[in-house]
Protein backbone atom coordinates (compact mmCIF):
# COMPACT_ATOMS: atom_id res chain seq x y z
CA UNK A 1 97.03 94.15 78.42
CA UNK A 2 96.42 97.34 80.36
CA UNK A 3 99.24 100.03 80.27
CA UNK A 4 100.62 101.63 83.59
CA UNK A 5 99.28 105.18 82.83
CA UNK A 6 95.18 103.62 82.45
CA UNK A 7 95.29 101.41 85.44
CA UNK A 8 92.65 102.37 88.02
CA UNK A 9 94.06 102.55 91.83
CA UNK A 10 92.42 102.27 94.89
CA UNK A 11 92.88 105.46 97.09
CA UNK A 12 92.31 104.79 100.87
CA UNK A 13 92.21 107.15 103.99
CA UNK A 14 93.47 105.93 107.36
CA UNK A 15 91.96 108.98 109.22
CA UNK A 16 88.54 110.09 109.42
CA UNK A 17 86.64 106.66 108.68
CA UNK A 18 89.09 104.86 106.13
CA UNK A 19 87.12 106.84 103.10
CA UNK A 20 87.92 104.40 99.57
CA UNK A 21 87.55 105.98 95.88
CA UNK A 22 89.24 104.36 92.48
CA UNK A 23 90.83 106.75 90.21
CA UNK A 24 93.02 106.96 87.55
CA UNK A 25 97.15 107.50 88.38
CA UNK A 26 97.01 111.13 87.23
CA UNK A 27 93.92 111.80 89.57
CA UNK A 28 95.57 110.31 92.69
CA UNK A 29 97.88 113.66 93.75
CA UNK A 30 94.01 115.86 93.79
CA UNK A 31 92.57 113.37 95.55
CA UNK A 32 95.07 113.14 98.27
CA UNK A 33 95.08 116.53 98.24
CA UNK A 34 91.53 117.17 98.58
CA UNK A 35 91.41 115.00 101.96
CA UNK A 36 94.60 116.98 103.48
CA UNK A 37 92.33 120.39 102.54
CA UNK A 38 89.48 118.83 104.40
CA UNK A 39 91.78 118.29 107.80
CA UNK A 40 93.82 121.93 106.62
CA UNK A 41 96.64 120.28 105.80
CA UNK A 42 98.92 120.96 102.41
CA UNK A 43 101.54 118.49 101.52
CA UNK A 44 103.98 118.83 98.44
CA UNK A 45 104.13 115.09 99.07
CA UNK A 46 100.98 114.23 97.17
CA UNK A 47 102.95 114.61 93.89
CA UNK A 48 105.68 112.52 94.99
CA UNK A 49 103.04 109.66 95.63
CA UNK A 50 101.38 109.69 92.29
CA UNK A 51 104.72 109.85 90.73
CA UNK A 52 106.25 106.97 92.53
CA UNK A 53 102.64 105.02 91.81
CA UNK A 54 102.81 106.02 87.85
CA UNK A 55 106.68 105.02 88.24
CA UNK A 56 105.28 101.49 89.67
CA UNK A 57 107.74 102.43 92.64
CA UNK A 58 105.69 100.56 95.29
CA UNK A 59 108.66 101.18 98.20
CA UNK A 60 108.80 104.85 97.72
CA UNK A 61 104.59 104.98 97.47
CA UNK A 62 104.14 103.14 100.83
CA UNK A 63 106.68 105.12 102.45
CA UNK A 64 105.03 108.55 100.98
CA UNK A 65 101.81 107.03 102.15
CA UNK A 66 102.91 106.71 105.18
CA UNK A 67 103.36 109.99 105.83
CA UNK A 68 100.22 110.92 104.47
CA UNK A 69 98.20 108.08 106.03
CA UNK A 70 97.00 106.74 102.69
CA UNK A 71 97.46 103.35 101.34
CA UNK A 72 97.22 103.05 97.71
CA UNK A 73 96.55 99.65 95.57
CA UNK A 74 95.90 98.48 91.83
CA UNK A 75 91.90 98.07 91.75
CA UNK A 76 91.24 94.78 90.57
């Protein structure tokens, strides 16, 4: 059995192509953050996302994801 913290998620972009990656929970808030930087955006909300994800609080990380116009999904 895999705990929470070592799942892998799937990190997808709905602007700019849809770009996909896999990474760790604790990796998801940089990565996020690294495509805002690319359109010169900041968001605080990036932190809120990996924590609701780590939290397994799938309402809260769709609705944050909204926002930031990424969906994010356990890898299988």
């Amino acid at each position: 059995m895999q705990r929470r913290g070592s799942r892998i998620y799937r990190v997808t972009q709905r602007l700019r192509g849809g770009h996909t990656v896999e990474v760790p929970a604790h990796a998801i808030a940089t990565t996020v953050s690294a495509w805002l930087a690319e359109l010169g955006a900041v968001s605080p909300l990036v932190v809120d996302l990996e924590r609701a994800v780590r939290a397994g609080d799938w309402p809260a990380a769709r609705t944050i994801g909204e926002y930031l116009s990424v969906d994010v999904t356990v890898a299988a």
